[in-house]
Protein backbone atom coordinates (compact mmCIF):
# COMPACT_ATOMS: atom_id res chain seq x y z
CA UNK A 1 44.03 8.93 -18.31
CA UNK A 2 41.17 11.07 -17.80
CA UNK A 3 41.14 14.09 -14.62
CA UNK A 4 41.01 12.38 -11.88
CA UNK A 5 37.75 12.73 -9.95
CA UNK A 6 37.92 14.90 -6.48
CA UNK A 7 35.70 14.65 -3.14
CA UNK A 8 36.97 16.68 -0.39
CA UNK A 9 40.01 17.33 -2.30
CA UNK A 10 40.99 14.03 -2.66
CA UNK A 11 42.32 12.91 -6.01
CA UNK A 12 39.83 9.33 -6.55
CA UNK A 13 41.66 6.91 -9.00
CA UNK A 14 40.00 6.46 -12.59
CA UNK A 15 40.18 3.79 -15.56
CA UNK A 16 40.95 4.65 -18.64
CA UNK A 17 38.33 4.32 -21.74
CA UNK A 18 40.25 1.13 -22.88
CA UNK A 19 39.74 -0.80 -20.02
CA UNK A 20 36.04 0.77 -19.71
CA UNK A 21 35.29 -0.32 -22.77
CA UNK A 22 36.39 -3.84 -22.55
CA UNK A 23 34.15 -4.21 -19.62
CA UNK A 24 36.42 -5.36 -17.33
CA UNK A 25 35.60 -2.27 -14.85
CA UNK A 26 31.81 -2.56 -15.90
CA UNK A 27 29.77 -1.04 -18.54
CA UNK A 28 27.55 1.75 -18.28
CA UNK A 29 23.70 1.59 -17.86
CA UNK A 30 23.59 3.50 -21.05
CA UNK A 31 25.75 1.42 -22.87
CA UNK A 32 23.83 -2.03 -21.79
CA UNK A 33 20.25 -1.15 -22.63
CA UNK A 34 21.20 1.73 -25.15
CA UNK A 35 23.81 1.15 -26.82
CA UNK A 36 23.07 -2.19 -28.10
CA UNK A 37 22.53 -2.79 -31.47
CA UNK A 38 21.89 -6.89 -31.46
CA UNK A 39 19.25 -5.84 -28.92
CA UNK A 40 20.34 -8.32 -26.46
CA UNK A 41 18.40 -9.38 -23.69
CA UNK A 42 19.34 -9.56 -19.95
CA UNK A 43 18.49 -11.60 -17.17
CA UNK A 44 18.55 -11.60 -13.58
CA UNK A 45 21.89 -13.10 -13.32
CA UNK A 46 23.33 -11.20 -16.23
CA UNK A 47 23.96 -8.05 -14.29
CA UNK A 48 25.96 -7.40 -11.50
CA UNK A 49 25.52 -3.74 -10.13
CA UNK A 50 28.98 -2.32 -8.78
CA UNK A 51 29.47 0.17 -6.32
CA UNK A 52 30.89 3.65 -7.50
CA UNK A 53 31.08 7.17 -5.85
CA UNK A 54 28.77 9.65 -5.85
CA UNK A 55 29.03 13.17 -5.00
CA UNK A 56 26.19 14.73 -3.44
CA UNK A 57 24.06 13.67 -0.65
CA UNK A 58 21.60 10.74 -0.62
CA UNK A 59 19.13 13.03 -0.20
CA UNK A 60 19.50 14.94 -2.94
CA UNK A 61 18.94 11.36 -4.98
CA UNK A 62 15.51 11.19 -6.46
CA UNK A 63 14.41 7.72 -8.26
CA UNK A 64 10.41 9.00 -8.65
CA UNK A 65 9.04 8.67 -12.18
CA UNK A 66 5.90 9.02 -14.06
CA UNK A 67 3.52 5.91 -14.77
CA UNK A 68 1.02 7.65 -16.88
CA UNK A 69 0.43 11.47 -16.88
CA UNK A 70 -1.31 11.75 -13.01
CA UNK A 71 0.52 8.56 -11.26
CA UNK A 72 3.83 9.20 -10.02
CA UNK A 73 5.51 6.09 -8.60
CA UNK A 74 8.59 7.11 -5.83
CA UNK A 75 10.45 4.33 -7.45
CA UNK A 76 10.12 2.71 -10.80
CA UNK A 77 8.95 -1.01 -9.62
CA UNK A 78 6.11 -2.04 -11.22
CA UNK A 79 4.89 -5.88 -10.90
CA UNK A 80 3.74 -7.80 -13.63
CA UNK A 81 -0.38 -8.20 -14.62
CA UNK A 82 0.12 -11.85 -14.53
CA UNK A 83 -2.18 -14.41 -12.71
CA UNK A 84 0.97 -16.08 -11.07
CA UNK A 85 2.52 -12.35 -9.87
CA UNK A 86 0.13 -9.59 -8.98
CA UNK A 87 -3.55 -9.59 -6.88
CA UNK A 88 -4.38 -7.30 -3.85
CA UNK A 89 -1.37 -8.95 -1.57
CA UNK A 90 1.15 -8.15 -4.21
CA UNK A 91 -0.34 -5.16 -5.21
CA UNK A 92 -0.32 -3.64 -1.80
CA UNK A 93 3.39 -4.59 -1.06
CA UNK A 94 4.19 -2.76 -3.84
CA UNK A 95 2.47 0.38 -2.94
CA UNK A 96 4.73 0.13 0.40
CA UNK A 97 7.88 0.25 -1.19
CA UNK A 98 6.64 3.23 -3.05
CA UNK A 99 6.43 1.11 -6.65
CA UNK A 100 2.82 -0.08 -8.29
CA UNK A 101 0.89 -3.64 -8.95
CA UNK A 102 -1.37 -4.10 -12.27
CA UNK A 103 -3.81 -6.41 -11.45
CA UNK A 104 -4.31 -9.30 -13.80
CA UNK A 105 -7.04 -9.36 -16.34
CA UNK A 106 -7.59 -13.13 -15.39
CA UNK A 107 -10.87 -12.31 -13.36
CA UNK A 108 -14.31 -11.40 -13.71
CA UNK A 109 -14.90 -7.42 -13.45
CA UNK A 110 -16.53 -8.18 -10.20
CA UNK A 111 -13.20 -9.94 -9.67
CA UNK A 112 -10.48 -7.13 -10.71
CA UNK A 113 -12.50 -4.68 -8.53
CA UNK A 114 -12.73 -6.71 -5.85
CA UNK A 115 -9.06 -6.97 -5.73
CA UNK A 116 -8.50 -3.02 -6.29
CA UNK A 117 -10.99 -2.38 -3.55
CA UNK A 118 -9.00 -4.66 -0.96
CA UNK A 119 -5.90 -2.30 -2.21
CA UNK A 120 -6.95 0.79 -1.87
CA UNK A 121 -8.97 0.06 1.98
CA UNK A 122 -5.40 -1.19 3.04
CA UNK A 123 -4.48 0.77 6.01
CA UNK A 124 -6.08 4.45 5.03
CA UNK A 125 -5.13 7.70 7.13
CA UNK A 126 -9.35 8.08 7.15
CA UNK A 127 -11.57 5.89 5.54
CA UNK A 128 -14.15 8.31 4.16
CA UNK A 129 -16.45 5.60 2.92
CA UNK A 130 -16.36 2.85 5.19
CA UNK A 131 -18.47 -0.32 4.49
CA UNK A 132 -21.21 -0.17 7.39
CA UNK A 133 -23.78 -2.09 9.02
CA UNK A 134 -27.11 -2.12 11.07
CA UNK A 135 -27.25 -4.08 14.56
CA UNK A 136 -30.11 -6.39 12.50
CA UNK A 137 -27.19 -7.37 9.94
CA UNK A 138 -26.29 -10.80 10.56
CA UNK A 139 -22.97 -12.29 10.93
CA UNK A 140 -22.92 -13.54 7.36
CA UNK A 141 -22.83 -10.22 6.16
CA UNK A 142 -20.13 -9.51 8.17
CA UNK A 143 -18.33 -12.46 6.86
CA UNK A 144 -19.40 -11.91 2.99
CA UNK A 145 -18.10 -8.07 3.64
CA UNK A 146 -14.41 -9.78 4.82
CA UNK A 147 -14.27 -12.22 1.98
CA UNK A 148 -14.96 -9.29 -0.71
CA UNK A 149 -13.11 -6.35 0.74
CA UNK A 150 -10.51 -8.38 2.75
CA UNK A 151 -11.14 -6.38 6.13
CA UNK A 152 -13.62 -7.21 9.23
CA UNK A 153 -13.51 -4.30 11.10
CA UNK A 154 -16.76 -2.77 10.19
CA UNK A 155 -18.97 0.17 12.01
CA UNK A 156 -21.86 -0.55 13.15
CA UNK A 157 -25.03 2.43 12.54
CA UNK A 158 -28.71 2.89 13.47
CA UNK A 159 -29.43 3.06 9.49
CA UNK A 160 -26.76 0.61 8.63
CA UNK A 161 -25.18 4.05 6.41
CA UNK A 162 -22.26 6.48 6.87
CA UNK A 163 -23.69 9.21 8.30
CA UNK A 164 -25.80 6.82 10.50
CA UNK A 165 -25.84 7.50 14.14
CA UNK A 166 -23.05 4.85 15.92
CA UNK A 167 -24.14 2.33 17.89
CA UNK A 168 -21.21 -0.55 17.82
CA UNK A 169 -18.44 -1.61 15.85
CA UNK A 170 -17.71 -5.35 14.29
CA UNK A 171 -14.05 -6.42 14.84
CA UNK A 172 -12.36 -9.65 13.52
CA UNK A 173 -11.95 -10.73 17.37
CA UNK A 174 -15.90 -10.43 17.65
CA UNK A 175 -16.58 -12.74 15.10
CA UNK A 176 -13.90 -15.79 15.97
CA UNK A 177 -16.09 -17.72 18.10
CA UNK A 178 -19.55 -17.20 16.38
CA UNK A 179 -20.78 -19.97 14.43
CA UNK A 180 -24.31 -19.54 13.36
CA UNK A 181 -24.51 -17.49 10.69
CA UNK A 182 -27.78 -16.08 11.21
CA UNK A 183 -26.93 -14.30 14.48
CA UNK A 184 -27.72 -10.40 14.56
CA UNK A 185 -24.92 -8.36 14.63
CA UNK A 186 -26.20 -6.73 18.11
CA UNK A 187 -25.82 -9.62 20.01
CA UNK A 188 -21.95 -10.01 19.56
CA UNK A 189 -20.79 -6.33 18.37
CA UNK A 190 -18.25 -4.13 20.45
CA UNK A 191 -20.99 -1.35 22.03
CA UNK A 192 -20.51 2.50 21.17
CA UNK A 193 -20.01 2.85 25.31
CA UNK A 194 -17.16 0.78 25.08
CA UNK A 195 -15.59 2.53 21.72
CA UNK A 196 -12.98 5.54 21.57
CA UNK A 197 -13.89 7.66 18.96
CA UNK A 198 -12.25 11.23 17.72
CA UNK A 199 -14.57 14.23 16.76
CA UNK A 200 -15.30 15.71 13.49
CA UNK A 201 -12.27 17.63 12.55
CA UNK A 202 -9.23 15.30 14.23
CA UNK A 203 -5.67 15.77 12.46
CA UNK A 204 -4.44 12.09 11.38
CA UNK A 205 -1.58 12.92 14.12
CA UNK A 206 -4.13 13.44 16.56
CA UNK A 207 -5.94 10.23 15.47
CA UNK A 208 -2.87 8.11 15.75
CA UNK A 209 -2.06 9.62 18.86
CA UNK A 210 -5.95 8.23 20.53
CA UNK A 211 -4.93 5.13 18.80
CA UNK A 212 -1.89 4.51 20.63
CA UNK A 213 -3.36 5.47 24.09
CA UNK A 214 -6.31 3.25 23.74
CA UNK A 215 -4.58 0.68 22.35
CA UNK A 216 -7.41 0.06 19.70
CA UNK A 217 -7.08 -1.14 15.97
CA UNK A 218 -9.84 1.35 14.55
CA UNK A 219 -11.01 4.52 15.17
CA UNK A 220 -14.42 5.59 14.27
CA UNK A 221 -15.08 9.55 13.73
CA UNK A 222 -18.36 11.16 15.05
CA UNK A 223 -19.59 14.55 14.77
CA UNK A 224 -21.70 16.32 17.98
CA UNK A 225 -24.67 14.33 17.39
CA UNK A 226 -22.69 11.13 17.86
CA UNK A 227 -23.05 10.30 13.71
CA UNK A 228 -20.53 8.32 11.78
């Protein structure tokens, strides 16, 4: 029998290699997807993972890896570029649970980048290039804009730019009871009187924080001339 194992002082009962080895007790990661010289494959239901003892804390347990040389995922998940598996929706749960979804190569360009773009606007700390509009845009744009970037919640300038003086904002609630397309955007935006804003310079902290007191879903950021 090998040493017996200790935590806290207490002896923890071990198999011996014999029994190990006939994979009764389990076999080692190493020794499924190493050590295997018929280079079998695995499923799913091929693997039961069993419980054993550790002995340090779970936060000293660190599953982060390296993609390519400047992504680091905090756990190794990575969905498949398949047409069936991974788009913006799948792509974005992904990045939740700290893993990574390739987007398939089923699409136009115009397509895959469409997709990223929907990704990477999902639920920024600051949007630092926000998709805006002028109060002579017309609800079609507004809708086009939603269908492309998968968002509806758009700021509203004077030059229709960031950097634009703000004048309104375009929220999905705005827009669920217009029907003609060819309405200006001033006749059914949220007015800048009626916005909360933060100043140039707000912590994200401080942002969330103006958030949760106003009970709003977006947060534009001015400087002192009132400019996006």
């Amino acid at each position: 029998m090998a040493s017996p194992t200790k935590i806290k002082g207490e002896a923890l009962w071990e198999i011996d290699d014999e029994t190990l080895e006939s994979g009764a007790e389990g076999f080692t990661a190493q020794e499924i997807f190493c050590k295997n010289p018929s280079r079998v494959a695995y499923s799913y239901d091929d693997v039961i993972m069993m419980p054993g003892h550790i002995h340090f804390g779970l936060d000293d347990v660190n599953i982060s890896t390296q993609l390519t040389r400047n992504i680091k995922l905090n756990v190794p998940f990575v969905s498949s570029p398949m047409d069936t598996v991974t788009e913006s929706k799948m792509a974005i749960a992904m990045a939740l649970q700290g893993g990574i979804g390739i987007i398939h190569s089923n699409l136009s360009v115009e397509d895959q980048a469409a997709e990223v773009r929907k990704v990477k606007k999902f639920k920024n700390g600051f949007i630092t290039d926000p998709v805006c509009l002028s109060p002579d845009a017309t609800v079609s744009d507004v809708f086009r804009i939603k269908e492309t970037m998968g968002y509806s919640g758009i700021p509203i300038t004077d030059t229709g730019k960031m950097g634009g003086k703000l004048v309104g904002i375009i929220s999905n609630r705005d827009t669920s009871f217009v029907d003609d397309p060819t309405i200006p955007v001033r006749e059914f935006m949220t007015p800048r009187d009626k916005l909360s804003v933060a100043e140039e310079g707000v912590t994200l902290l401080e942002a969330n924080e103006i958030l949760k007191a106003s009970k709003k879903g977006k947060l534009p950021v001015v400087n002192g001339t009132d400019e996006l």
